[in-house]
C-alpha atoms as a PDB file:
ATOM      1  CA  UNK A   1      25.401   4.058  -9.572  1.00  0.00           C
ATOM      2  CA  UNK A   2      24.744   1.140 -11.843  1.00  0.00           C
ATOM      3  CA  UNK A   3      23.564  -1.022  -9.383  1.00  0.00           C
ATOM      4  CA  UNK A   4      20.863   1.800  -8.266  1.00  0.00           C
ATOM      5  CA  UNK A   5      19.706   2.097 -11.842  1.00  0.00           C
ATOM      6  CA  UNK A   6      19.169  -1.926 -12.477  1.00  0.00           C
ATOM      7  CA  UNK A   7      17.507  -1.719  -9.150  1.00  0.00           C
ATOM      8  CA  UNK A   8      15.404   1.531  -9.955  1.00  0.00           C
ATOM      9  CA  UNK A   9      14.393  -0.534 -13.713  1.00  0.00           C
ATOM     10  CA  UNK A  10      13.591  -3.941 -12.040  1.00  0.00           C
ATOM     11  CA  UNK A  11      11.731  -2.885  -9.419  1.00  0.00           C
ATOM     12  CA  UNK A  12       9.398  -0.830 -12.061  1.00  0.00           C
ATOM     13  CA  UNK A  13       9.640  -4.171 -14.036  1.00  0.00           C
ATOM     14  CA  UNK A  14       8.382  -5.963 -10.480  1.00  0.00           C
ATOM     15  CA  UNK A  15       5.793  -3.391 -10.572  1.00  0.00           C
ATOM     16  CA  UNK A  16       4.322  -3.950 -14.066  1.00  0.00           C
ATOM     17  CA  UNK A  17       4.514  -7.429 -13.320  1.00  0.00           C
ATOM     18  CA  UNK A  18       2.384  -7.311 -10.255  1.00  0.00           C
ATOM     19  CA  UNK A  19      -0.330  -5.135 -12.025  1.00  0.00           C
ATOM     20  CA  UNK A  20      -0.669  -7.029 -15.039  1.00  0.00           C
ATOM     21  CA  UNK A  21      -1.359 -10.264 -13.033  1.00  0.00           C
ATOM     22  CA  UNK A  22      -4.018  -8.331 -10.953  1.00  0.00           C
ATOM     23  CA  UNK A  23      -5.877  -7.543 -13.930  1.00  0.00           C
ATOM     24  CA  UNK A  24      -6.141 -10.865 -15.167  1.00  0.00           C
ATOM     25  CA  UNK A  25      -7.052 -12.386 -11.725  1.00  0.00           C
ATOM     26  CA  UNK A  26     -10.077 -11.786  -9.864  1.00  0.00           C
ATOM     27  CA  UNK A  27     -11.158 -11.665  -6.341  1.00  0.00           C
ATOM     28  CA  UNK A  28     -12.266 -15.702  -5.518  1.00  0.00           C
ATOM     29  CA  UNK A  29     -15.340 -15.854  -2.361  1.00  0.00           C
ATOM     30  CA  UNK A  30     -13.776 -12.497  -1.153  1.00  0.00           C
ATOM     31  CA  UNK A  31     -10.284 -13.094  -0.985  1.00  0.00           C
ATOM     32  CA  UNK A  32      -7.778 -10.951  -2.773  1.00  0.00           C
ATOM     33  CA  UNK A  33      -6.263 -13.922  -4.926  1.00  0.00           C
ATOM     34  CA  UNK A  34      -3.776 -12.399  -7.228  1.00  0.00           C
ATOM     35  CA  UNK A  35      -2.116 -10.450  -3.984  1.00  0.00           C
ATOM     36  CA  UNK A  36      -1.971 -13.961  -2.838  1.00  0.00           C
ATOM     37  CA  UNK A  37      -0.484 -15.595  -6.131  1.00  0.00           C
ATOM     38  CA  UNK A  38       2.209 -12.551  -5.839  1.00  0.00           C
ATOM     39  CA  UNK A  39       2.845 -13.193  -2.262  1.00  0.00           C
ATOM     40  CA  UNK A  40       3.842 -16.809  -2.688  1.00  0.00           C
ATOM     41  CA  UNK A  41       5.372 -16.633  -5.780  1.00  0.00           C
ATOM     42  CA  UNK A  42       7.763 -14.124  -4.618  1.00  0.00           C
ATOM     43  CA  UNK A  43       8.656 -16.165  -1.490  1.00  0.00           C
ATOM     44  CA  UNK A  44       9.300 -18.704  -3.856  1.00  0.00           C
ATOM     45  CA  UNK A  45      11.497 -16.732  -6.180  1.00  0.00           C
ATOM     46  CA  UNK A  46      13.625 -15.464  -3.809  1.00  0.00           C
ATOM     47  CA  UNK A  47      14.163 -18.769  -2.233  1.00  0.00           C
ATOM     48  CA  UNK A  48      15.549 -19.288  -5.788  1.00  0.00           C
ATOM     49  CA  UNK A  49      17.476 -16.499  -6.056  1.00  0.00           C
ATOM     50  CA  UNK A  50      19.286 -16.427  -3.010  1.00  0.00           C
ATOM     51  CA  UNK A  51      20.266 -20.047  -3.141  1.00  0.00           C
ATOM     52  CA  UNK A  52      20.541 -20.636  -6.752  1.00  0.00           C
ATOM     53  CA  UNK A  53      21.698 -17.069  -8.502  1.00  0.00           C
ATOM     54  CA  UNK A  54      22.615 -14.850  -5.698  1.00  0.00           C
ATOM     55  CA  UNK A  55      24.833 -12.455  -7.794  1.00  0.00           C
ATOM     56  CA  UNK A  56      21.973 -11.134  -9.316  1.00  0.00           C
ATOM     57  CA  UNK A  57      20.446 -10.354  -5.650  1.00  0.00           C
ATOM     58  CA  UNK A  58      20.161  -6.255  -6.166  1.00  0.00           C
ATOM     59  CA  UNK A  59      18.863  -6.368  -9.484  1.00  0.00           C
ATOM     60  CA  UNK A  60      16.036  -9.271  -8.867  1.00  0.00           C
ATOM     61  CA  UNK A  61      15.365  -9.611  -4.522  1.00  0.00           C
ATOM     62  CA  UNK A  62      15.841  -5.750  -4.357  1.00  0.00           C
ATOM     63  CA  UNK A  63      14.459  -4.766  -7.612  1.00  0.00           C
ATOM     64  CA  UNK A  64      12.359  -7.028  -9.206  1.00  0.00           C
ATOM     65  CA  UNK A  65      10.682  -8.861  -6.053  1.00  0.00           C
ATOM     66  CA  UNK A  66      10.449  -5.503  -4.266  1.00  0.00           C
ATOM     67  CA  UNK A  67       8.584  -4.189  -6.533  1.00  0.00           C
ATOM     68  CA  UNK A  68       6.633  -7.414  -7.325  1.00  0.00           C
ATOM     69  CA  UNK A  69       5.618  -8.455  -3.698  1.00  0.00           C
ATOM     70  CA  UNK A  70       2.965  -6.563  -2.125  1.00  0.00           C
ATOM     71  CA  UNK A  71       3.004  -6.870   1.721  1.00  0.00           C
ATOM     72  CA  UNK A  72       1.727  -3.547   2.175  1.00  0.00           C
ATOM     73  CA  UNK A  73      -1.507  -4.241   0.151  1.00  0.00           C
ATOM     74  CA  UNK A  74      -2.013  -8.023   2.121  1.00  0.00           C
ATOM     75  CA  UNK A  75      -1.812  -5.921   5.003  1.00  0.00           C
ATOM     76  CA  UNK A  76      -4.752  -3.055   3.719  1.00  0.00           C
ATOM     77  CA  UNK A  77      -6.484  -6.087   2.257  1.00  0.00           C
ATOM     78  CA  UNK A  78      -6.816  -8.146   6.027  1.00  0.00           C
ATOM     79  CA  UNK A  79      -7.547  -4.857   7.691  1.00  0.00           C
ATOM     80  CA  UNK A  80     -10.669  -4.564   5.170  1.00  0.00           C
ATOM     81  CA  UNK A  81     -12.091  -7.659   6.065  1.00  0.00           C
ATOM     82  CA  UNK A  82     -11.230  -7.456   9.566  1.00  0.00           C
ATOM     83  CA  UNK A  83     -13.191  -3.986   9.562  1.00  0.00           C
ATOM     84  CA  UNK A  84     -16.046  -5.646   7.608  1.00  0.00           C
ATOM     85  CA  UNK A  85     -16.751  -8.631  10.369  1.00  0.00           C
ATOM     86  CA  UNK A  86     -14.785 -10.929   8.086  1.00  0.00           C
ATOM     87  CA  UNK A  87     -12.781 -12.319  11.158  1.00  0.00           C
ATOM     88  CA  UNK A  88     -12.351 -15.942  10.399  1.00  0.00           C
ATOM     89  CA  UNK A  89     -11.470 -15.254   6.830  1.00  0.00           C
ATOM     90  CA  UNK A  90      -8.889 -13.061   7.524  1.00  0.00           C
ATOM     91  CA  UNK A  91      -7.398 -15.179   9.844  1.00  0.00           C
ATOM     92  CA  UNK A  92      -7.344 -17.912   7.448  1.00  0.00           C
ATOM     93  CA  UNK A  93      -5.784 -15.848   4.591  1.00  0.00           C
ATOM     94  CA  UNK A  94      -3.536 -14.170   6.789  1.00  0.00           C
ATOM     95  CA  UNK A  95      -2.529 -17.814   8.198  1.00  0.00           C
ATOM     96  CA  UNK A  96      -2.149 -19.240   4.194  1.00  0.00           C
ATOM     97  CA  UNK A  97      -0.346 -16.353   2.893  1.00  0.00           C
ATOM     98  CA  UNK A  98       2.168 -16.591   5.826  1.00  0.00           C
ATOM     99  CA  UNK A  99       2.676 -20.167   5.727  1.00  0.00           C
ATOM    100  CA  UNK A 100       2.423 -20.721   2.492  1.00  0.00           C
ATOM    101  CA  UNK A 101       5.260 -17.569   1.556  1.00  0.00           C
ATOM    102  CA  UNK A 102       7.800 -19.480   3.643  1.00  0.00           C
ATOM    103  CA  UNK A 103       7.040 -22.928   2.884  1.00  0.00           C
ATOM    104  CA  UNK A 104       7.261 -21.794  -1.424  1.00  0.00           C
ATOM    105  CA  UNK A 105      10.822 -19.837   0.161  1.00  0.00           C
ATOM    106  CA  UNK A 106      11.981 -22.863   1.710  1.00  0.00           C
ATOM    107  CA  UNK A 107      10.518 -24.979  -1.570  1.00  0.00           C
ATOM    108  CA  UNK A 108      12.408 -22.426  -3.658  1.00  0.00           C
ATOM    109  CA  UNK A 109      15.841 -22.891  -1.450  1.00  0.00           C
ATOM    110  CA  UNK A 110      15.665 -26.756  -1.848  1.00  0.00           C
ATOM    111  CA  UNK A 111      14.810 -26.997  -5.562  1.00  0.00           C
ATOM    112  CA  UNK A 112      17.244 -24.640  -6.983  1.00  0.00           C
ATOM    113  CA  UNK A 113      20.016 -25.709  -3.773  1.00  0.00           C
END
């Protein structure tokens, strides 16, 4: 029951987190920056975490990045452009964000490993 709770608080923590940062940056030639910022970042932080601190895996991969990452609004976000002609931009952010998430995971493994 513990566990659930320091989930439950970090993931409204991750949350917070993610909103905050959205206010503060701003759409850049179309593309939904900050959702990109939090993608990456949170590949890179739980490269971290699992290799580097993995006993606190609930509270900050479950919680904390859970909350924090937002693959559901990178996917609304491509469908947008796609449905606005924006083919070749999508493409390329959907290309960046994926290949950049895993490379900052893999970054994030090897630094803190």
């Amino acid at each position: 029951m513990v566990n659930a709770l320091i989930v439950f608080l970090s993931g409204g923590a991750g949350c917070l987190s993610r909103y905050l940062l959205t206010l503060h940056i701003f759409p850049v030639m179309g593309l939904p920056i900050s959702t990109f910022i939090v993608n990456v970042s949170g590949g890179f932080l739980a490269g971290v975490v699992a290799t580097k601190i993995p006993q606190f895996k609930p509270m900050l991969l479950i919680g904390f990045l859970g909350g924090f990452t937002t693959f559901s609004a990178f996917s609304l976000e491509c469908l947008h452009m796609i449905q606005n002609q924006q083919i070749l931009m999508a493409i390329a952010y959907i290309l960046a964000s994926v290949c950049l998430s895993i490379g900052a995971a893999w970054l994030g493994c090897i630094i803190s490993g």
